[in-house]
C-alpha atoms as a PDB file:
ATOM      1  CA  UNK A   1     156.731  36.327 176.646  1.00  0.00           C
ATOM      2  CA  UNK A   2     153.215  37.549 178.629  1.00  0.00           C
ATOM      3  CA  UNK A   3     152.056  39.032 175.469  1.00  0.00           C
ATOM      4  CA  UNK A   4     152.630  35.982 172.893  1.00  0.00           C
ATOM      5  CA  UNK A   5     151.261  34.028 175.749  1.00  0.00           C
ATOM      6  CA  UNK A   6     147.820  36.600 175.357  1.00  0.00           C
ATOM      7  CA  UNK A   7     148.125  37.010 171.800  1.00  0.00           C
ATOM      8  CA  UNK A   8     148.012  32.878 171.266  1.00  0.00           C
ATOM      9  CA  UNK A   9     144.789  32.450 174.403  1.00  0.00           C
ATOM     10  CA  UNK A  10     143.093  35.422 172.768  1.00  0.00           C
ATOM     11  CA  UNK A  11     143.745  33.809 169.436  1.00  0.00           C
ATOM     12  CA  UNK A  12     142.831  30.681 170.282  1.00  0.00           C
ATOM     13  CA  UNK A  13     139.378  31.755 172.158  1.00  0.00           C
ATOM     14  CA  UNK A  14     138.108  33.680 169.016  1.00  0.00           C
ATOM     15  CA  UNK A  15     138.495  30.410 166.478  1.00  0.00           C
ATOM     16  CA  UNK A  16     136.777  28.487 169.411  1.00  0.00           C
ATOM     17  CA  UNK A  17     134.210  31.084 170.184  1.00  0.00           C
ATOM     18  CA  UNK A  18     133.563  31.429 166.758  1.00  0.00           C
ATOM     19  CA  UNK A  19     132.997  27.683 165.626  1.00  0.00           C
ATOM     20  CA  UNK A  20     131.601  25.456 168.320  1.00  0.00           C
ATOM     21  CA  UNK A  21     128.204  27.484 168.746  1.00  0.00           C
ATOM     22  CA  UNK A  22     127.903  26.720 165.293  1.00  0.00           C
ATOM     23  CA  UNK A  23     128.449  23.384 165.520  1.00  0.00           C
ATOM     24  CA  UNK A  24     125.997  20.215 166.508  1.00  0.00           C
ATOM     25  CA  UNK A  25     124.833  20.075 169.671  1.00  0.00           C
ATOM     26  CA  UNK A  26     125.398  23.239 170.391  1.00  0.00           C
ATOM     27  CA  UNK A  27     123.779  25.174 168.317  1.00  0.00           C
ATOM     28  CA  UNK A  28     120.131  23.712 168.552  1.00  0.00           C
ATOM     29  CA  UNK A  29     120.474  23.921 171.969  1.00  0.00           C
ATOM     30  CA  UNK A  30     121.475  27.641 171.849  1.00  0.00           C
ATOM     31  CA  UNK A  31     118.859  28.120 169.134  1.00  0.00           C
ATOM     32  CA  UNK A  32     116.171  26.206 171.530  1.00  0.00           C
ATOM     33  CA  UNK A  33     117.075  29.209 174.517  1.00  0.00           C
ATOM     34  CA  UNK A  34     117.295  32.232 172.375  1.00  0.00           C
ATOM     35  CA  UNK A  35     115.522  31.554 168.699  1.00  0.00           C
ATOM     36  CA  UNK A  36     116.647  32.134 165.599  1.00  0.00           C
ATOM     37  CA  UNK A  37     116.833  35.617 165.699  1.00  0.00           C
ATOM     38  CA  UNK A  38     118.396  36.256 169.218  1.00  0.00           C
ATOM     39  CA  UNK A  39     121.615  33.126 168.223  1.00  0.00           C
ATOM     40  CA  UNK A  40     122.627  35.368 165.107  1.00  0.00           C
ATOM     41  CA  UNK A  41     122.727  38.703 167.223  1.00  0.00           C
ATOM     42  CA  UNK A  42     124.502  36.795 170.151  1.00  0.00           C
ATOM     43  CA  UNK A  43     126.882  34.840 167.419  1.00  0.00           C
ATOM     44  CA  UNK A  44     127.223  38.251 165.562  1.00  0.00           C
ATOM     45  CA  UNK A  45     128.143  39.978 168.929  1.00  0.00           C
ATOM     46  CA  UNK A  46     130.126  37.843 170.247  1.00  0.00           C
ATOM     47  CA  UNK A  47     132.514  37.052 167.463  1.00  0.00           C
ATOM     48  CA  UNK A  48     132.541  41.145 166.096  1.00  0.00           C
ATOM     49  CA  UNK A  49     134.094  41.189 169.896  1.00  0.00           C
ATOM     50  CA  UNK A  50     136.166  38.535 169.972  1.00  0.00           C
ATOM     51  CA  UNK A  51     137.593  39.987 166.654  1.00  0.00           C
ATOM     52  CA  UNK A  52     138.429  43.149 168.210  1.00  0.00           C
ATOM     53  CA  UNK A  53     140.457  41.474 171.277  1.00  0.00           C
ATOM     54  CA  UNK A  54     142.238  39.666 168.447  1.00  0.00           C
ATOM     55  CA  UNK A  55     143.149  43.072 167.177  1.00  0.00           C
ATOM     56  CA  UNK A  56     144.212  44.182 170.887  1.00  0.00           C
ATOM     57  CA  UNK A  57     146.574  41.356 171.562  1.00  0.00           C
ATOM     58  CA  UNK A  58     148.163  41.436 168.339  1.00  0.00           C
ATOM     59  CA  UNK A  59     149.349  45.114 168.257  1.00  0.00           C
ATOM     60  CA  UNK A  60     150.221  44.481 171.569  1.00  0.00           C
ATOM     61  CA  UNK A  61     152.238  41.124 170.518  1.00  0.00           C
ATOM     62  CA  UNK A  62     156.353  41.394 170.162  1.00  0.00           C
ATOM     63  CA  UNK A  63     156.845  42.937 167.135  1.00  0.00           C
ATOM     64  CA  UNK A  64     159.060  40.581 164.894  1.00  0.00           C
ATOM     65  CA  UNK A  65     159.436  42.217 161.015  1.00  0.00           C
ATOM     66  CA  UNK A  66     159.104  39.694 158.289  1.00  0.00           C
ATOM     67  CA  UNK A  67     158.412  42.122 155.386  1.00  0.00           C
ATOM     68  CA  UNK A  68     158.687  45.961 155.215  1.00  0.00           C
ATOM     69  CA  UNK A  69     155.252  47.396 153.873  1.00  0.00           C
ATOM     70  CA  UNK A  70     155.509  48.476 150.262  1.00  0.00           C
ATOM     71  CA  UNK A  71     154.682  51.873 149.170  1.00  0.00           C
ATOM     72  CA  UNK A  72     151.663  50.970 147.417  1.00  0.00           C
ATOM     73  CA  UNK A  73     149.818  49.273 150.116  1.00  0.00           C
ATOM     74  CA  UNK A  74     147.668  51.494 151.540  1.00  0.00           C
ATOM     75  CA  UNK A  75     145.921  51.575 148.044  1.00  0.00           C
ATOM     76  CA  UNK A  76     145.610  48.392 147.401  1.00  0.00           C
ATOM     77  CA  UNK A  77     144.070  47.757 150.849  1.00  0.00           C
ATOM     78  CA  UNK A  78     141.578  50.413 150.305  1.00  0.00           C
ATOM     79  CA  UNK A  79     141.020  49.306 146.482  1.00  0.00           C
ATOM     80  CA  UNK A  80     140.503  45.296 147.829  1.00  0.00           C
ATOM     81  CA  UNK A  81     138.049  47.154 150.874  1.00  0.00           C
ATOM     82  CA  UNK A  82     135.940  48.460 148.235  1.00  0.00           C
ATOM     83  CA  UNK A  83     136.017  45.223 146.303  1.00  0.00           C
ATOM     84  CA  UNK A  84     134.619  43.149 149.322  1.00  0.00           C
ATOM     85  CA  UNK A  85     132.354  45.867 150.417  1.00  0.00           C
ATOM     86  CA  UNK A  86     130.805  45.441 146.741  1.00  0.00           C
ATOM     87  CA  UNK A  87     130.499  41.729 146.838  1.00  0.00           C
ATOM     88  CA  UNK A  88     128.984  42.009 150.558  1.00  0.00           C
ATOM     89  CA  UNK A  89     126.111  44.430 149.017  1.00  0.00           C
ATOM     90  CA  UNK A  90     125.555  42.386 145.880  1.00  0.00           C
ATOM     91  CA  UNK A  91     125.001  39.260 147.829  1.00  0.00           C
ATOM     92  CA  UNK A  92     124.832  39.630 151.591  1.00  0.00           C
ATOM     93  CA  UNK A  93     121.327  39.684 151.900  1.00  0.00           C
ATOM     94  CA  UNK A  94     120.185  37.721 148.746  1.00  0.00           C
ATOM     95  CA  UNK A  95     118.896  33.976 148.981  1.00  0.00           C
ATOM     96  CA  UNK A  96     121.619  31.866 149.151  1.00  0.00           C
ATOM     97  CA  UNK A  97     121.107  28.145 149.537  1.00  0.00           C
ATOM     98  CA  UNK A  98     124.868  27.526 148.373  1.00  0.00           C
ATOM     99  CA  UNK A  99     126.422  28.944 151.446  1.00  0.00           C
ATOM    100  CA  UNK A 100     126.263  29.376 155.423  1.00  0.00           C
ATOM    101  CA  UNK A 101     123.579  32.214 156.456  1.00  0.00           C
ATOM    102  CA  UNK A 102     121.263  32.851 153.434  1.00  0.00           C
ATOM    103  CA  UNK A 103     118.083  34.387 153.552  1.00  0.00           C
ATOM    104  CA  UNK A 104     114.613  33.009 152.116  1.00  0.00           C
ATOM    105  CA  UNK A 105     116.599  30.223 150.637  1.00  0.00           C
ATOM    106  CA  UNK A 106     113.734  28.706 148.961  1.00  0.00           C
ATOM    107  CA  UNK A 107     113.198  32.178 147.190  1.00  0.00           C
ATOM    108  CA  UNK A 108     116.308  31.296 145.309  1.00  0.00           C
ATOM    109  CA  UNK A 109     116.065  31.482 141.288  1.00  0.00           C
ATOM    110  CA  UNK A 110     118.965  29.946 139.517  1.00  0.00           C
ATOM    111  CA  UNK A 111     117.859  32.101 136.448  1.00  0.00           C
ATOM    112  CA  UNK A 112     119.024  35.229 138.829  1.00  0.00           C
ATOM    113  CA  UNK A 113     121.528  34.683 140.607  1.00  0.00           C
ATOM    114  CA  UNK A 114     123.694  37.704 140.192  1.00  0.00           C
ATOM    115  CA  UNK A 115     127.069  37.915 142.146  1.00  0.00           C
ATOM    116  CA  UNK A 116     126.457  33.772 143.061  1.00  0.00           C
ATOM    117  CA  UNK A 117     126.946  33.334 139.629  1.00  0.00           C
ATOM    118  CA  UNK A 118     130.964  33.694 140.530  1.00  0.00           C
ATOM    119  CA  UNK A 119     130.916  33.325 144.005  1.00  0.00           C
ATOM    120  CA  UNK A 120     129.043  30.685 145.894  1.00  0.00           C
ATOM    121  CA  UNK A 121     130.528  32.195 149.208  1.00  0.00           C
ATOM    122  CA  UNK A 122     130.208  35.760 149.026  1.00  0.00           C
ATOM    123  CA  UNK A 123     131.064  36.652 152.956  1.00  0.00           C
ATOM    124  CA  UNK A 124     133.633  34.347 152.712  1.00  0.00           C
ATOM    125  CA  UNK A 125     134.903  35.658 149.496  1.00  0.00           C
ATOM    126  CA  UNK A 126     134.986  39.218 150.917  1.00  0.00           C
ATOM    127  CA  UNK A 127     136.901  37.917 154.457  1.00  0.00           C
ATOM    128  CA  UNK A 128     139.493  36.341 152.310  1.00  0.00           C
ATOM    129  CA  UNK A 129     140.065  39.805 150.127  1.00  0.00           C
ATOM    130  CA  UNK A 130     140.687  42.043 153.341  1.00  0.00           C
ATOM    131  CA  UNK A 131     142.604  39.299 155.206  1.00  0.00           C
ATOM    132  CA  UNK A 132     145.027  38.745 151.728  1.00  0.00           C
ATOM    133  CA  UNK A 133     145.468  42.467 151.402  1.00  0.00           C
ATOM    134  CA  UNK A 134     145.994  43.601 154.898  1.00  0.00           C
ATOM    135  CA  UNK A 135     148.589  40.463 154.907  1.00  0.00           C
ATOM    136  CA  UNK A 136     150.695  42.810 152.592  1.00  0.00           C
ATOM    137  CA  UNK A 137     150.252  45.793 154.460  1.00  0.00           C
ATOM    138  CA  UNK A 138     151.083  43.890 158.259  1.00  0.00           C
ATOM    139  CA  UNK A 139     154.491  42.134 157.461  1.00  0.00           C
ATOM    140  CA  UNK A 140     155.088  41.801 161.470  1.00  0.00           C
ATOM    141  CA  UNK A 141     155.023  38.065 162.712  1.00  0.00           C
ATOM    142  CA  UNK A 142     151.514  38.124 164.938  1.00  0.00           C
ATOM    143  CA  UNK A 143     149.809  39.765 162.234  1.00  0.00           C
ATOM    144  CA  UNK A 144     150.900  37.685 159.174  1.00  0.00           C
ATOM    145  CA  UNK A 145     149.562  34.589 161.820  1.00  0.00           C
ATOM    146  CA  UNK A 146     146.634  36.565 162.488  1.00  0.00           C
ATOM    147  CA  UNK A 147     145.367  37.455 159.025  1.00  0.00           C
ATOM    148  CA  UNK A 148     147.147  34.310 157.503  1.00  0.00           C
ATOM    149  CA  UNK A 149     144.790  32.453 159.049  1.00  0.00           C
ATOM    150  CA  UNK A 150     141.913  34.270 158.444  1.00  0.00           C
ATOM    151  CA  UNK A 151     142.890  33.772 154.627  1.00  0.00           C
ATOM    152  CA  UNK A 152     143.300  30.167 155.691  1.00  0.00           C
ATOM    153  CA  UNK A 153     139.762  29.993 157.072  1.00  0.00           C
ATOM    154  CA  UNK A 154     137.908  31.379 154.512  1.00  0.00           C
ATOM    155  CA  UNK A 155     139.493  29.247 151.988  1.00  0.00           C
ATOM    156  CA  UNK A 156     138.666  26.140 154.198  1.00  0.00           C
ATOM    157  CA  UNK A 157     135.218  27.451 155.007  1.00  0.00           C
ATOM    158  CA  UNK A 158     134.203  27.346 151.090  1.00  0.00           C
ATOM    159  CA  UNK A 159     135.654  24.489 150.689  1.00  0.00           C
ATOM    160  CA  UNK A 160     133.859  22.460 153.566  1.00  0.00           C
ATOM    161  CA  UNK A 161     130.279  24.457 152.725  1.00  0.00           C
ATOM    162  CA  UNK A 162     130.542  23.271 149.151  1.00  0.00           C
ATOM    163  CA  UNK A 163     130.982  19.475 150.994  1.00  0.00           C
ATOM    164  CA  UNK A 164     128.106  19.798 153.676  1.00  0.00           C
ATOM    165  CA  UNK A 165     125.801  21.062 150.679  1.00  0.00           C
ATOM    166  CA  UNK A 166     126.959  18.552 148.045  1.00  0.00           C
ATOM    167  CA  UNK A 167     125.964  15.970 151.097  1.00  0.00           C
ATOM    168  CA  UNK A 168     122.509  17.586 151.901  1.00  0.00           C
ATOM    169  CA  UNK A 169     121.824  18.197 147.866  1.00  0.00           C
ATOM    170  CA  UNK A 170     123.369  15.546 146.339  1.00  0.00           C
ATOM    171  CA  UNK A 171     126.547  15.342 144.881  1.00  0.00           C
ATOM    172  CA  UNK A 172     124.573  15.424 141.158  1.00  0.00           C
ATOM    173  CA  UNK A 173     121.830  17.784 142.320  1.00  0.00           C
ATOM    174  CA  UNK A 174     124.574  20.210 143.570  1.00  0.00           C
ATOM    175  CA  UNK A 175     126.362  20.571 140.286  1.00  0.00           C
ATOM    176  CA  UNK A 176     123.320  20.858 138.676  1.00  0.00           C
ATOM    177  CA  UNK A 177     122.169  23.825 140.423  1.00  0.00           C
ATOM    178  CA  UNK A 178     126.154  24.832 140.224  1.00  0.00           C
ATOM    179  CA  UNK A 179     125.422  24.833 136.186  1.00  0.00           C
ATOM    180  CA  UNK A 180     122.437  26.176 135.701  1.00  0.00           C
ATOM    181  CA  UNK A 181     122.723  28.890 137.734  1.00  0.00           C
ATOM    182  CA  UNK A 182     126.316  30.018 135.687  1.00  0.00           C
ATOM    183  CA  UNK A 183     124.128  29.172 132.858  1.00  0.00           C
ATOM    184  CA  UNK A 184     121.439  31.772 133.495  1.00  0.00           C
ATOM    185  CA  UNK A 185     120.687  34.290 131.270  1.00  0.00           C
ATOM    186  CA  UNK A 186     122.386  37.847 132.364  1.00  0.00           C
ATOM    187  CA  UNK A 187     120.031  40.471 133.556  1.00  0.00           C
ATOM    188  CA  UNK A 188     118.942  43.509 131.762  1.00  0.00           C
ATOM    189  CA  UNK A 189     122.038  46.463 131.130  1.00  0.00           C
ATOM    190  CA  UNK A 190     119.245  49.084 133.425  1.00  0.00           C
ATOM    191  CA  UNK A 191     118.668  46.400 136.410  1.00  0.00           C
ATOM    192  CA  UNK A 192     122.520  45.535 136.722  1.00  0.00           C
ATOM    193  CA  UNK A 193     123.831  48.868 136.734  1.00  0.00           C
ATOM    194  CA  UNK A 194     120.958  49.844 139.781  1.00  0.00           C
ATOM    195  CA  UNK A 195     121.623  46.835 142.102  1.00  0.00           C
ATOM    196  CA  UNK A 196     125.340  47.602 141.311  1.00  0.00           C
ATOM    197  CA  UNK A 197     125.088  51.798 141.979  1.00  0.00           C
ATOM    198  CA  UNK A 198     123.747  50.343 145.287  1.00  0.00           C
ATOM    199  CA  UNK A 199     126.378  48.139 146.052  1.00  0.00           C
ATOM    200  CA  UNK A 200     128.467  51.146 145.165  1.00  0.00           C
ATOM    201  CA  UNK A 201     126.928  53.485 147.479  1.00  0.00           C
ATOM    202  CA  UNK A 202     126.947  51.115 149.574  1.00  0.00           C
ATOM    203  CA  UNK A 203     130.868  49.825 149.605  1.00  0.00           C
ATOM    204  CA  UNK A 204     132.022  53.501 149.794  1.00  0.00           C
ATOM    205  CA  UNK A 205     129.717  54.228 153.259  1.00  0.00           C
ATOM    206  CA  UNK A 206     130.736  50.980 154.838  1.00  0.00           C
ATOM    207  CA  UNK A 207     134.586  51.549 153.628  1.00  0.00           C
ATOM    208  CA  UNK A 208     134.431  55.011 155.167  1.00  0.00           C
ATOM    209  CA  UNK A 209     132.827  54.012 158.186  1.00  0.00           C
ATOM    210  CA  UNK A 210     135.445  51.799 158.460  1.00  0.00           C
ATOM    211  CA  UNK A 211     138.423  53.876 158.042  1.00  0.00           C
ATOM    212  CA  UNK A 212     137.018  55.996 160.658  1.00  0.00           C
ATOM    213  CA  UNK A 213     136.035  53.730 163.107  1.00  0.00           C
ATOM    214  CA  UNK A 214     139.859  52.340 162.314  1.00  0.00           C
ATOM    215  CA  UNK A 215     141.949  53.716 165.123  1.00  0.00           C
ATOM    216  CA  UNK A 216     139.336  52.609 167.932  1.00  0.00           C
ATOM    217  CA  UNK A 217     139.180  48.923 166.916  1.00  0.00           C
ATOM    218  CA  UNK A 218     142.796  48.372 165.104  1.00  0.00           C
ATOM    219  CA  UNK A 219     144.779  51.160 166.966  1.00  0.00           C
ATOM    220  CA  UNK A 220     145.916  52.482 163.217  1.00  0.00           C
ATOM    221  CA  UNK A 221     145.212  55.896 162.248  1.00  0.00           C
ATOM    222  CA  UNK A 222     144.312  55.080 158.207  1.00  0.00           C
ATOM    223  CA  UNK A 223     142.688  58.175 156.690  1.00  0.00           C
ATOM    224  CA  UNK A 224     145.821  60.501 157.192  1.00  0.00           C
ATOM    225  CA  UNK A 225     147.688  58.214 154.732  1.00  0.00           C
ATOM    226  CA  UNK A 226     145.696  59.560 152.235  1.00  0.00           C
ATOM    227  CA  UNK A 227     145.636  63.030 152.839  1.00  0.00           C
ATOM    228  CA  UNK A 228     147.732  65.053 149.492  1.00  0.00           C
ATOM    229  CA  UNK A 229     151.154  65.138 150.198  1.00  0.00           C
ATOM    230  CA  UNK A 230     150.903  62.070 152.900  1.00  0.00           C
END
């Protein structure tokens, strides 16, 4: 019982540790004490931490089998890892004013707007990937909770961004931009397939990074699996 009782406090603190900084009054006042730049490392740190104890106290959680992991999970995890980690490098650090977090927002161009063209919500897009696929491949009851709801987030977190930007735009202004910017010409075959080797380079060093950084943070050993003859 101790250890549902952790899983649900640890649970509970990251979704609260995660969303009231971010939130009016908090935030300015946070902002007003550390700046702009030192909030996002503290809101970065904090919630990369909190993520981890989230980890912790659900491998440590009762296990309870809903599902038995199908053979061809580990592959689709690692093909829907290198998915998001393409969609992070082909719009994680482009102008954004569509979504939470952009940079040099006013240095948007709707004629350019490469991956924003389909996704608005890039980050978000790429949570909701490894949370969906990883729900496959943890069929236990504290996990399914755990990266159910991170699905569950994501999905709401698009869905209230496109509202608090429709509000700030305009409701017309909004879909404007929205149509224009699918509208836009596509770039050049040369430029795309650069920006995209980059976000392929980039993808495979953050997805193998990942997989061996795996057993500290998640307690799972993942590179063995696919090893020949594993």
């Amino acid at each position: 019982m101790m250890d549902w009782i952790e899983f649900i406090a640890v649970f509970t603190a990251f979704y609260v540790l995660h969303s009231v900084p971010v939130r009016p009054p908090m935030r300015p006042w946070l902002v007003a004490r550390l700046g702009h730049a030192g909030f996002g490392v503290a809101y970065s740190f904090v919630s990369l931490a909190m993520l981890v104890a989230v980890f912790v106290a659900a491998a440590r959680a009762p296990f309870v089998l809903l599902w038995p992991e199908p053979p061809w999970a580990d592959w689709l995890v690692l093909a829907a890892m290198f998915t998001a980690g393409l969609i992070l490098g082909l719009g994680l650090f482009r102008p954004n004013p569509f979504s939470f977090g952009g940079r040099r927002n006013a240095a948007f161009d709707p004629q350019r707007p490469g991956v924003l063209r389909y996704l608005r919500h890039p980050v978000l897009a790429a949570f909701l990937l490894w949370a969906a696929a990883h729900l496959v491949v943890n069929g236990d009851l504290a996990h399914v909770v755990m990266f159910g709801s991170f699905g569950l987030f994501a999905l709401l977190g698009m869905r209230i961004i496109d509202r608090r930007r429709q509000r700030e735009m305009g409701a017309e202004a909004w879909r404007d931009a929205v149509a224009r910017m699918r509208a836009a010409p596509f770039p050049p075959p040369g430029a795309a397939a650069a920006r995209g080797a980059a976000a392929l380079a980039a993808a495979s060093a953050g997805v193998l990074i990942l997989m061996l950084l795996h057993p500290y943070f998640a307690g799972v050993d993942v590179l063995w699996r696919f090893a020949p003859g594993a």
